[in-house]
Structures are given as C-alpha cells and as structure tokens.
C-alpha atoms as a PDB file:
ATOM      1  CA  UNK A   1     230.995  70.745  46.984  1.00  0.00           C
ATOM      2  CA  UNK A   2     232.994  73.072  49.180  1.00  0.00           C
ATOM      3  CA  UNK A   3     233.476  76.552  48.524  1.00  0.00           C
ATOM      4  CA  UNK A   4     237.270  75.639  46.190  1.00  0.00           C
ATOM      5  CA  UNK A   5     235.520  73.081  44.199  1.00  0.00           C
ATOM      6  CA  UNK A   6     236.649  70.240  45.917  1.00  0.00           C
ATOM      7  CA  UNK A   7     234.364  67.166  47.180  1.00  0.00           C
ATOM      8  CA  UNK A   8     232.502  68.557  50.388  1.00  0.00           C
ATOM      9  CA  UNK A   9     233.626  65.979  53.745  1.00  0.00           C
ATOM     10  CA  UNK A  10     230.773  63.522  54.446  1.00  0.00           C
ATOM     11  CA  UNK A  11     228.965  64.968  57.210  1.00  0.00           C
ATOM     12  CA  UNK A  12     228.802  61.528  59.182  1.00  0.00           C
ATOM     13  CA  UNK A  13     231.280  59.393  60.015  1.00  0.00           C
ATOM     14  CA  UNK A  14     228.503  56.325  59.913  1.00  0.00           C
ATOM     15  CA  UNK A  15     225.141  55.963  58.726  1.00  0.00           C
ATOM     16  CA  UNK A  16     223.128  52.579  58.600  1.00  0.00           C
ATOM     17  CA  UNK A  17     219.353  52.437  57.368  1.00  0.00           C
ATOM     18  CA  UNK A  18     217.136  50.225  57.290  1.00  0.00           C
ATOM     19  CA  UNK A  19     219.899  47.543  57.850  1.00  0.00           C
ATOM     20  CA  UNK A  20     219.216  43.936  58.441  1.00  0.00           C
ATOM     21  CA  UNK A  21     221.448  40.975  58.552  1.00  0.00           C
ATOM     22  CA  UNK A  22     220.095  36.654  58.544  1.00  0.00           C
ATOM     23  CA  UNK A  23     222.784  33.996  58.874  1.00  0.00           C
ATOM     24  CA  UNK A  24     221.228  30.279  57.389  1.00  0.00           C
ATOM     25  CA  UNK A  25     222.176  27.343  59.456  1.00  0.00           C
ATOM     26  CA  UNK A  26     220.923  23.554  59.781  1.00  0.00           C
ATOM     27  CA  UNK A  27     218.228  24.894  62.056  1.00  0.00           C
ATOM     28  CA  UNK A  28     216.355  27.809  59.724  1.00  0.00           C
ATOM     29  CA  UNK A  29     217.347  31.248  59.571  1.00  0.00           C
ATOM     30  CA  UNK A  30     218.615  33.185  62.330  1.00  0.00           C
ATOM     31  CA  UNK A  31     217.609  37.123  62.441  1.00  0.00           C
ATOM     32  CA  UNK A  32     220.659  39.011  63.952  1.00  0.00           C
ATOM     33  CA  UNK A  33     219.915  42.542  62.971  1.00  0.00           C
ATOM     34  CA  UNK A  34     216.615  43.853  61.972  1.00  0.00           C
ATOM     35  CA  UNK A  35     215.923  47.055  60.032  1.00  0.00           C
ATOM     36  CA  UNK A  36     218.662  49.309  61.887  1.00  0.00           C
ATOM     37  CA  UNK A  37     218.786  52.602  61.202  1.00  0.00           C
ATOM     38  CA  UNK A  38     221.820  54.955  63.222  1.00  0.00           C
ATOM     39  CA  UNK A  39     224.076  57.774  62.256  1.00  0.00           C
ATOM     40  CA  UNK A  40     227.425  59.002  63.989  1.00  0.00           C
ATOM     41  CA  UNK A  41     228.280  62.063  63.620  1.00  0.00           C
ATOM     42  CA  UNK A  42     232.683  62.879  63.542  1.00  0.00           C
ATOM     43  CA  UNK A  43     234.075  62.933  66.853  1.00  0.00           C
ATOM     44  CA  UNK A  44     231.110  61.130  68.576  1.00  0.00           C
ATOM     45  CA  UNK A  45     232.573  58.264  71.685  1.00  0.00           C
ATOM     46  CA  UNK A  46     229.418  55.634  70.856  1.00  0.00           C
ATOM     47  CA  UNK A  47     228.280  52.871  72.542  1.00  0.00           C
ATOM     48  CA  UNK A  48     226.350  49.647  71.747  1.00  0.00           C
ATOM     49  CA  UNK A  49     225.153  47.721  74.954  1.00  0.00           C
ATOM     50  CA  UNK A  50     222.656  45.224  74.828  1.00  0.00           C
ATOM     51  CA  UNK A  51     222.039  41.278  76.115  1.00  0.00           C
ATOM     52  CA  UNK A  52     224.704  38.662  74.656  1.00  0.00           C
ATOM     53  CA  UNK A  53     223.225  37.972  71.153  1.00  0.00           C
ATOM     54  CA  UNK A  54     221.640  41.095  70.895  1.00  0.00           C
ATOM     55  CA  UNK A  55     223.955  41.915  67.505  1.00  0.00           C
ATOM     56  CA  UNK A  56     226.361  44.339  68.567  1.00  0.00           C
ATOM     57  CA  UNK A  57     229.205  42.795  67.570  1.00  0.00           C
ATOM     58  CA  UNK A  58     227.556  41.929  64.494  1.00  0.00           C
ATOM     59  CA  UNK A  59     226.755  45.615  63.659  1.00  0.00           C
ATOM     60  CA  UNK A  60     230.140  46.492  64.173  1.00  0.00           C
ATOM     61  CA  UNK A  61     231.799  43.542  62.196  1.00  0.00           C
ATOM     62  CA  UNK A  62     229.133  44.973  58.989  1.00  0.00           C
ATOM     63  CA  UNK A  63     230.633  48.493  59.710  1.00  0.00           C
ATOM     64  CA  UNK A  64     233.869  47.138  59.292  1.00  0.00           C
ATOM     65  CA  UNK A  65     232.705  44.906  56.164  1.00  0.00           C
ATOM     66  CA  UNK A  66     233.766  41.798  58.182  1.00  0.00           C
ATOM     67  CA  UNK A  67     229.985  40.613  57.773  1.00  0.00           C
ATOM     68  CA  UNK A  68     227.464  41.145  54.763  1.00  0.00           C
ATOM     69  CA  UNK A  69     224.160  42.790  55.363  1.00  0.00           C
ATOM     70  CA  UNK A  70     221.359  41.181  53.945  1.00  0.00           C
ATOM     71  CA  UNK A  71     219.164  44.406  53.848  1.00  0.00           C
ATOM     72  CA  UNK A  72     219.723  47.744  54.204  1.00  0.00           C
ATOM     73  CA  UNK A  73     222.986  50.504  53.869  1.00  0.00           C
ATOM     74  CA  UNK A  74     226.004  51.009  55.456  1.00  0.00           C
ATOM     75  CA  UNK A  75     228.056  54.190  54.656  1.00  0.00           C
ATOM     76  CA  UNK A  76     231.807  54.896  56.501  1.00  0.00           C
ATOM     77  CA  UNK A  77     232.846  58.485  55.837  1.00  0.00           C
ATOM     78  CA  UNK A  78     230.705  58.168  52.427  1.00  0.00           C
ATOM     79  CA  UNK A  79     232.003  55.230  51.633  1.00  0.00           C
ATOM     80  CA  UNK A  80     230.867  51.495  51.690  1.00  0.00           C
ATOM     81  CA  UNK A  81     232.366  49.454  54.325  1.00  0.00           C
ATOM     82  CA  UNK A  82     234.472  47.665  51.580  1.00  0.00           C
ATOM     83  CA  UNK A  83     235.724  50.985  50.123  1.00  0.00           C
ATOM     84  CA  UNK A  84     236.136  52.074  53.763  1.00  0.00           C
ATOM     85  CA  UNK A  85     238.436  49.081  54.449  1.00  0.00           C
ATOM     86  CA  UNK A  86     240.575  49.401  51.543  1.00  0.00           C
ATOM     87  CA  UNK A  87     241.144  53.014  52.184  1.00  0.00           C
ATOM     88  CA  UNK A  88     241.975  52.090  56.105  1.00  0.00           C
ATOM     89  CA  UNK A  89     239.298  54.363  56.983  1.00  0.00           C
ATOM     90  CA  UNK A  90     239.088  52.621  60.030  1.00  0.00           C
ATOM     91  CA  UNK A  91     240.988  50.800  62.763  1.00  0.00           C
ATOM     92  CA  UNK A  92     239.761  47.891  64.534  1.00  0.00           C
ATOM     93  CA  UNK A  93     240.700  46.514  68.217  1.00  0.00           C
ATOM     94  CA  UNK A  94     239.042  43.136  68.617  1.00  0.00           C
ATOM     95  CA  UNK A  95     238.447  41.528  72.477  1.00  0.00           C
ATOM     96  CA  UNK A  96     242.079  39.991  72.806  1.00  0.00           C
ATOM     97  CA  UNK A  97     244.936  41.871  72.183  1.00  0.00           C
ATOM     98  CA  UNK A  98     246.024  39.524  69.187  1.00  0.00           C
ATOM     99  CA  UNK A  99     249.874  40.511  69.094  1.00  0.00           C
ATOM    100  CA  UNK A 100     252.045  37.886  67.985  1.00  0.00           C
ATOM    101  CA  UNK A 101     254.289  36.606  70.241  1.00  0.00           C
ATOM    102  CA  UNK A 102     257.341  36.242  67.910  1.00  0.00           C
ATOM    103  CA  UNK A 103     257.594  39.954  67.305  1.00  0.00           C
ATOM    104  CA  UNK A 104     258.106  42.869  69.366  1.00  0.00           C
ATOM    105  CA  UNK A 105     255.414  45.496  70.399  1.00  0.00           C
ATOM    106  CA  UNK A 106     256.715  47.982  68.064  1.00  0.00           C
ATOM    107  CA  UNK A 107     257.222  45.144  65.232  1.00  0.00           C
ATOM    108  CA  UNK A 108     253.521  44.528  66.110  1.00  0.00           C
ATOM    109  CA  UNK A 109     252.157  47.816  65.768  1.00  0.00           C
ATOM    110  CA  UNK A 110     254.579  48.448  62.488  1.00  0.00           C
ATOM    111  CA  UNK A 111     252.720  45.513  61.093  1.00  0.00           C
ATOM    112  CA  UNK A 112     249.604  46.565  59.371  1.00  0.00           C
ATOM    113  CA  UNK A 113     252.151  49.419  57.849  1.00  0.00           C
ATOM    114  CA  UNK A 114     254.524  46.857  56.254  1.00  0.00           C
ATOM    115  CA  UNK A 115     251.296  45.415  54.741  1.00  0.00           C
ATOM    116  CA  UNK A 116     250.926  49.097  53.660  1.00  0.00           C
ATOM    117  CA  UNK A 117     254.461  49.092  52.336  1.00  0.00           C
ATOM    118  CA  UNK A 118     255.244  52.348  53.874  1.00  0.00           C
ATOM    119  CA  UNK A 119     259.051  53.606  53.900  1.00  0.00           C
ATOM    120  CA  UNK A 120     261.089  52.249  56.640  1.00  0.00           C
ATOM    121  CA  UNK A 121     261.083  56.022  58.498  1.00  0.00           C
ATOM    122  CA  UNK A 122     257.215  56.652  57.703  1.00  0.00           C
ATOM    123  CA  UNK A 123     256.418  53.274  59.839  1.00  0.00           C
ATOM    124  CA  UNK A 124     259.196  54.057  62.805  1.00  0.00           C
ATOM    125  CA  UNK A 125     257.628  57.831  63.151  1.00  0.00           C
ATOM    126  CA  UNK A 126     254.213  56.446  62.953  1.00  0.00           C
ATOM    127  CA  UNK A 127     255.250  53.246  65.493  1.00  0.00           C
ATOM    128  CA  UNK A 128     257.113  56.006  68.218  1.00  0.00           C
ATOM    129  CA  UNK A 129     254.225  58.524  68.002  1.00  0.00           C
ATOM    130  CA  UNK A 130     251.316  56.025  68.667  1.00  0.00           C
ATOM    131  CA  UNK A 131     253.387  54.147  71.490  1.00  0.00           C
ATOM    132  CA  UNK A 132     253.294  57.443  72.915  1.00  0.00           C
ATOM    133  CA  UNK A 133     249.729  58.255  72.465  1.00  0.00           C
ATOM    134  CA  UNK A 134     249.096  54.847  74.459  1.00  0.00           C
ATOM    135  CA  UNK A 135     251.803  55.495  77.726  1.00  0.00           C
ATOM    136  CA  UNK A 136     253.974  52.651  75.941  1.00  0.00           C
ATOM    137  CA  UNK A 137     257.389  54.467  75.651  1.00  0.00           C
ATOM    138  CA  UNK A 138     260.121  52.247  76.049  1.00  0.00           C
ATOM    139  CA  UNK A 139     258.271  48.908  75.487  1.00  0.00           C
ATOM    140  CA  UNK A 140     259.205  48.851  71.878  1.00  0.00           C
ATOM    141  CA  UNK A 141     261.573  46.366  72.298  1.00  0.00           C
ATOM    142  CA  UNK A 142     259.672  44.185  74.659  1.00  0.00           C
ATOM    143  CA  UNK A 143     257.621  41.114  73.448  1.00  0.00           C
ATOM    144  CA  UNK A 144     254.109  40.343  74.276  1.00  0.00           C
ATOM    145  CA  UNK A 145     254.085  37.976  76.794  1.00  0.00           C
ATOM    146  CA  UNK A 146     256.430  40.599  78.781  1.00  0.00           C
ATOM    147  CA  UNK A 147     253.653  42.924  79.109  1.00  0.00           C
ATOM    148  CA  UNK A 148     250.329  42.475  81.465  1.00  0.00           C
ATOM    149  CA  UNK A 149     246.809  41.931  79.546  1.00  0.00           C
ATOM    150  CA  UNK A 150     246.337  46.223  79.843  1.00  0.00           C
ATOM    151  CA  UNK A 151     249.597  46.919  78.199  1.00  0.00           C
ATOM    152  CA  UNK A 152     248.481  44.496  75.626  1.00  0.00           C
ATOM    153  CA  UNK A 153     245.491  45.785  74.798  1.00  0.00           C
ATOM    154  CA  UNK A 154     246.990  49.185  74.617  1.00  0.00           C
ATOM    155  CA  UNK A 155     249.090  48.323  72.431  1.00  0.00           C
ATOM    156  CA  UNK A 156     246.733  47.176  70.117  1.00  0.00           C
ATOM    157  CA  UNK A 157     245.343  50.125  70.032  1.00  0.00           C
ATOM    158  CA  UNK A 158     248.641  51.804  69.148  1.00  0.00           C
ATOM    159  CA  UNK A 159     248.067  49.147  65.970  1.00  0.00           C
ATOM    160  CA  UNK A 160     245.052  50.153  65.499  1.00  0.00           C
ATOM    161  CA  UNK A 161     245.884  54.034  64.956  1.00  0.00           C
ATOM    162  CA  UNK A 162     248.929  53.573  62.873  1.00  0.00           C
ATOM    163  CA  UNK A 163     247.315  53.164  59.656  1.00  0.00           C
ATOM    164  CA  UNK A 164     245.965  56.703  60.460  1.00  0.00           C
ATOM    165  CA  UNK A 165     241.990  55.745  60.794  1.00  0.00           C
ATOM    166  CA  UNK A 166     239.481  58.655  61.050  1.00  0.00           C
ATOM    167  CA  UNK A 167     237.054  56.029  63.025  1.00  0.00           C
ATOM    168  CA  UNK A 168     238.181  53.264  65.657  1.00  0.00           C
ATOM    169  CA  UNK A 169     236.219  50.722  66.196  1.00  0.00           C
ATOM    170  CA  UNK A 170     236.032  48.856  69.615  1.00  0.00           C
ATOM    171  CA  UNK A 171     234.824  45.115  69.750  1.00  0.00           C
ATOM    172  CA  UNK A 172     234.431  44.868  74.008  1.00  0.00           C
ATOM    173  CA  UNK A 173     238.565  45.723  74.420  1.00  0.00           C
ATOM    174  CA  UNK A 174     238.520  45.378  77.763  1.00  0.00           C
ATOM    175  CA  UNK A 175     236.041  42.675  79.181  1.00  0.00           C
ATOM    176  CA  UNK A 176     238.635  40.385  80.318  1.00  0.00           C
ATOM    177  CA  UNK A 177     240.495  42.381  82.327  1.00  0.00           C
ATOM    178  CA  UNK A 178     240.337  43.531  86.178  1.00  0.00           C
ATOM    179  CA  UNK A 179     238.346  46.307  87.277  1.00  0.00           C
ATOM    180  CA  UNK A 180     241.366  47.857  88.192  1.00  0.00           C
ATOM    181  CA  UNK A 181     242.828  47.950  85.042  1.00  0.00           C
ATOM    182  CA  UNK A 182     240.068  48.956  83.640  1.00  0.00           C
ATOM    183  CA  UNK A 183     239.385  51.783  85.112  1.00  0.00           C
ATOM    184  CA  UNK A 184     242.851  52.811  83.848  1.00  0.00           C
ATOM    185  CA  UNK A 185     242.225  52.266  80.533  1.00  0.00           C
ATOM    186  CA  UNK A 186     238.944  53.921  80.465  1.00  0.00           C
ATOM    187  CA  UNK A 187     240.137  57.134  81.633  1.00  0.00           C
ATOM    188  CA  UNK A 188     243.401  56.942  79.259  1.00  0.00           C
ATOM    189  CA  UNK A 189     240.874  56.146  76.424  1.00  0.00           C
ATOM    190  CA  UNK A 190     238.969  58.988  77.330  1.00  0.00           C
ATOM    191  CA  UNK A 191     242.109  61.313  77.124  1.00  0.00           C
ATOM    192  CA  UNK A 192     243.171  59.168  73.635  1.00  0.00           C
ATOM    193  CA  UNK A 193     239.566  59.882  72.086  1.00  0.00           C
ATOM    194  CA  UNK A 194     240.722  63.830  73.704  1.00  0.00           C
ATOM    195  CA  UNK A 195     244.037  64.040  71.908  1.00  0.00           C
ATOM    196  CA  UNK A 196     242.990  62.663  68.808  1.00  0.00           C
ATOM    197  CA  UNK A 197     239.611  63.944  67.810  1.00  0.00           C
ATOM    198  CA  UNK A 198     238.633  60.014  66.381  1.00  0.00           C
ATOM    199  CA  UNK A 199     235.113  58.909  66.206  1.00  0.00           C
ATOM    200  CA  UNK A 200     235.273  55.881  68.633  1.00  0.00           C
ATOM    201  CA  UNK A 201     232.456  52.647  68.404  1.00  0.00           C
ATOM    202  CA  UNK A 202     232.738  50.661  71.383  1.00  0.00           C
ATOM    203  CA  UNK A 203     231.136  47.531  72.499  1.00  0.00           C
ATOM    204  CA  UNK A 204     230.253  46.872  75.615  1.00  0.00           C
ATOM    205  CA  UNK A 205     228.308  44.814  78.468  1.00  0.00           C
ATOM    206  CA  UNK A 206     228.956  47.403  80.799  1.00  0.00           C
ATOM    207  CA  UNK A 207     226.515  49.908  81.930  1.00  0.00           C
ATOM    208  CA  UNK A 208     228.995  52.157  84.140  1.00  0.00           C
ATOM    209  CA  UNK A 209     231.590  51.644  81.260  1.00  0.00           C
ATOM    210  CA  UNK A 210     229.033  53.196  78.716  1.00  0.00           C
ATOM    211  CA  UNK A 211     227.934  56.133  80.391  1.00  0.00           C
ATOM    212  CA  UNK A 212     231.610  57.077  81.647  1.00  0.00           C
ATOM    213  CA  UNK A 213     233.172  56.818  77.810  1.00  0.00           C
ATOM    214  CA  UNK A 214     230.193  57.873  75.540  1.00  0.00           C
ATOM    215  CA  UNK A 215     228.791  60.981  74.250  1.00  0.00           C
ATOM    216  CA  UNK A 216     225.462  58.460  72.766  1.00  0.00           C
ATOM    217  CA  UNK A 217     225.077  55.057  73.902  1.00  0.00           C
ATOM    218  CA  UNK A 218     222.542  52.687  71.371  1.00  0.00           C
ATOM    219  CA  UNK A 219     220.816  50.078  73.959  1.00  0.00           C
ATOM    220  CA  UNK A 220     219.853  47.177  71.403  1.00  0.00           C
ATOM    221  CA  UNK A 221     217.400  44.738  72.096  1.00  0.00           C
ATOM    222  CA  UNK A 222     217.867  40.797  72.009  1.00  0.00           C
ATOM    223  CA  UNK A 223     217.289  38.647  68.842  1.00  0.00           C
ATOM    224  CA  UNK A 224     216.347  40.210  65.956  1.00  0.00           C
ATOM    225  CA  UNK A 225     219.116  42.726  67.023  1.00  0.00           C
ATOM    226  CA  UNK A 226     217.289  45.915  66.937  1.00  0.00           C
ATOM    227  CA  UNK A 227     217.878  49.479  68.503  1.00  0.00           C
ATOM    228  CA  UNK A 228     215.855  50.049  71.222  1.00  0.00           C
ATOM    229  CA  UNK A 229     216.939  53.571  72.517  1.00  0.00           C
ATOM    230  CA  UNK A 230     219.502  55.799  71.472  1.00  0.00           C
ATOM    231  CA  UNK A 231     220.682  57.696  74.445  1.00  0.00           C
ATOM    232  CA  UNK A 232     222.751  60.922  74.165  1.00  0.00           C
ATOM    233  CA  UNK A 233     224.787  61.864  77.471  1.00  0.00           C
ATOM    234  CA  UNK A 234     224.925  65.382  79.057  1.00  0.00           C
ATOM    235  CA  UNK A 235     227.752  64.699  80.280  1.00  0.00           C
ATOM    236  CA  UNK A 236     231.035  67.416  80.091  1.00  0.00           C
ATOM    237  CA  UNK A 237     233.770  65.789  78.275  1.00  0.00           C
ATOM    238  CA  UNK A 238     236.049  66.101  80.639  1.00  0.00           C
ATOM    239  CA  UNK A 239     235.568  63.251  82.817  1.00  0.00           C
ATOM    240  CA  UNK A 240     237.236  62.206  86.172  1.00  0.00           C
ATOM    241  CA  UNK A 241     236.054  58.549  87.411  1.00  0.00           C
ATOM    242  CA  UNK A 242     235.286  60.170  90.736  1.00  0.00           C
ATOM    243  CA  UNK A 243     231.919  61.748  87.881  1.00  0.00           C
ATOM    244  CA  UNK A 244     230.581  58.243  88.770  1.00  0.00           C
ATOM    245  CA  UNK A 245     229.482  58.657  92.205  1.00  0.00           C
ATOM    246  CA  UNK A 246     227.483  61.935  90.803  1.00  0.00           C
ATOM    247  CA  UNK A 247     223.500  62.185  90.573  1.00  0.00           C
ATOM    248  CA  UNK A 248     223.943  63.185  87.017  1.00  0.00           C
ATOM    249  CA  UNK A 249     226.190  59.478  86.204  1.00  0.00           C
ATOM    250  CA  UNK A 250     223.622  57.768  88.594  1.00  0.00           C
ATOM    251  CA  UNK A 251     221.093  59.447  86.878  1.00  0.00           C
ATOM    252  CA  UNK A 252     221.957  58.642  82.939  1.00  0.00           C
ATOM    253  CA  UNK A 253     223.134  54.776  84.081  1.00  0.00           C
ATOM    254  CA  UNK A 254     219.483  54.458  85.085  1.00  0.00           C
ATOM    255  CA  UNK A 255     217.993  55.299  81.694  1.00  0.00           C
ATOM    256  CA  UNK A 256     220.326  52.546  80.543  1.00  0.00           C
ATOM    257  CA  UNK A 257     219.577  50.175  82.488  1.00  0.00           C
ATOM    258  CA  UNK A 258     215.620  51.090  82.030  1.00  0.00           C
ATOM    259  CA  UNK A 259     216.426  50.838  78.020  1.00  0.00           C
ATOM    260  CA  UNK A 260     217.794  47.559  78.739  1.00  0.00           C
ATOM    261  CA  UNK A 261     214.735  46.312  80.817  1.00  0.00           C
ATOM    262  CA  UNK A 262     212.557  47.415  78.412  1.00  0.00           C
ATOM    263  CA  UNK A 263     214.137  46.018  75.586  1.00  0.00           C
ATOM    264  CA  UNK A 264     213.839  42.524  76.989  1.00  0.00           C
ATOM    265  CA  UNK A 265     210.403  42.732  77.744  1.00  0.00           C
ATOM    266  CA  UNK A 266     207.746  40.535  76.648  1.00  0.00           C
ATOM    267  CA  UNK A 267     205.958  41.403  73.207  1.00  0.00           C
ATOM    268  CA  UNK A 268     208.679  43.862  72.390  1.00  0.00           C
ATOM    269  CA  UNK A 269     209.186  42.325  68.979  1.00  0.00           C
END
C-alpha cells in the first residue's frame, strides 16, 4: 500500500516465471518456450533477438494474451495478460502496418477508440496528439496507400498509443523496410520511447538494431525457446546513430552476437 492507503503501483511492468508454452500438431508436440523466467522493469526499451523459431514472437504474443502458456506466469503491470488486455494496458504494433485502406490515417488511428466508445472530442485530441508524437501532422486526411511503408508503420504506432498503453509492444515493426528508413525510424523511436516514458518490447533479428534501441536485450536460444543471456546496455540514453561506429556499440554488439553463437551451440539444451 502507498503511504494514502491506496494500492501501491506494481513495481514491474512484466514478469514471466517459469513460463513454458507446447503447441500439438499431427507430428507430436512442439516445445516453443521452455521455463522462461524475465522481468521489465517501467521505462525499460527491451529486446528479444534470437534465430527464426527461437519463440520471440511467441513470448510476446503470451504477454499480450494472444497465445496461452502451458506452464508458468505472466504478470502485465500486476495484472494477467487477459486483465491487461481488457484494461488496454498495452499497445501492440505487429510486422505490417495493418491500416485499412478504406479509411484515413487519422480514421485508422481513431479506430481502436471508437471500439472504446470514447466521445467524439476525446478520440480527435487523442488522434492530433499521437500524429504528432509520430512526425505525421497533416496526413490525417490521407489514406494508406498514399503514404510510403515508414509512414505506415508510424502510423501504427500512433494507433498503438491512442488507447493510452503504459507498455508497447513491438512484433519486428520494421524488418521490411530499407535500411534507410530504418535508421529513421529507429532514432524517432528512440526520441518517442524519450517523450513518452513507455516501457517498449521489441522484436528483432537485428543485432545493430538491438543494441542502438535497448536499455536490456534477452538473446533466446532456438527450439525450446529459452533465454540464453540477458544483456543490459551501458549505453547513455541519448543516442545519435553516429554511437554505432563507437568501441563501446562495437563492443556490446559483440556480446550479442557471442550470446547468439553460444546459444546455438551443440548440447546447449
């Protein structure tokens, strides 16, 4: 309890133990996550990067109750994932921007609030200040297909934090896209996770992309999905891209990329 009585604030934004997840199919079981156990703490940029099939995805989908554990605890701000999801503790931006062409960006991002049955002003404040937050002021009116893949995805996001999440979750949101653009939309995440004090889980292949955006990056190891190393960076928050070409970045993307090594190695089950 907190000093007025009132229920104290969870002290993580996530905590998993000792979670595992099986899916049966036609062939036998198949082990995606074995006996994980990880906490984020609020305000934490994390990371999952592993092999394809490794279970990040997975992890995040049971964090967002999309998937059922079959072992094991998942907590979201003190909540279960399902209480979690119907309190809109969390937004979610999946791979592909998944606006619908039919309406507007700012009928798009208004969506999930509609569903929410907000007031009519309550959604157009929220729908303005979230364009903003993303750079896409004076797009409101344009459709998707008028917009390049990055302006998509960014408005997505803007979707995304319109219900008002405490924790954003981050299914690999920019793998299809150019390095280039990219790059952008790294360092504007960077300054998003800046402005808004979210806890951000992000999934990625990248190794460079990892280290630049993450305060902890979990390397996960391949089928059972398991955590191999949990890796917390050193470095400053503020964070130009030219911090790449640093020993330090060099430095920390090579304890990656040894987690990752080691995680596939033989006998490592």
């Amino acid at each position: 309890m907190s000093e007025d009585g009132s229920p104290a604030a969870p002290t993580l934004a996530v905590t998993v133990r000792d979670l595992s997840l099986s899916f049966d199919t036609d062939d036998g079981a198949v082990h995606a996550l074995s006996h994980i156990d990880l906490d984020i703490e609020h305000g934490e940029f994390v990371s999952f990067i592993g092999p394809s099939g490794c279970g990040k995805t997975t992890l995040m989908r049971v964090i967002a109750d999309l998937e059922q554990p079959t072992g094991g605890t998942v907590q979201v701000n003190g909540m279960t994932p399902g209480q979690a999801r119907e309190a809109r503790a969390y937004g979610y931006v999946f791979q592909s921007a998944s606006l619908y062409p039919w309406r507007t960006i700012a009928q798009n991002v208004a969506l999930p609030l509609q569903i929410m049955e907000l007031d009519r002003a309550t959604r157009d404040e929220r729908v303005a200040r979230n364009l903003a937050l993303v750079d896409l002021e004076g797009f409101e009116n344009k459709h998707p297909w008028q917009l390049s893949g990055g302006m998509q995805q960014r408005a997505s996001i803007a979707r995304a934090l319109a219900v008002e999440p405490e924790l954003l979750l981050m299914d690999e949101p920019f793998g299809a896209l150019d390095e280039i653009v990219r790059d952008h939309l790294n360092e504007q995440l960077l300054a998003l996770w800046a402005r808004t004090g979210k806890s951000v889980v992000f999934v990625t292949h990248s190794i460079p992309e990892a280290v630049y955006l993450s305060t902890k990056i979990v390397v996960m190891s391949p089928r059972p999905g398991r955590i191999h190393e949990i890796i917390h960076s050193d470095l400053p928050r503020e964070r130009p891209l030219e911090i790449r070409e640093t020993p330090a970045f060099i430095a920390l993307a090579q304890r990656v990329r040894d987690g990752l090594r080691a995680g596939h190695a033989p006998g490592d089950d």
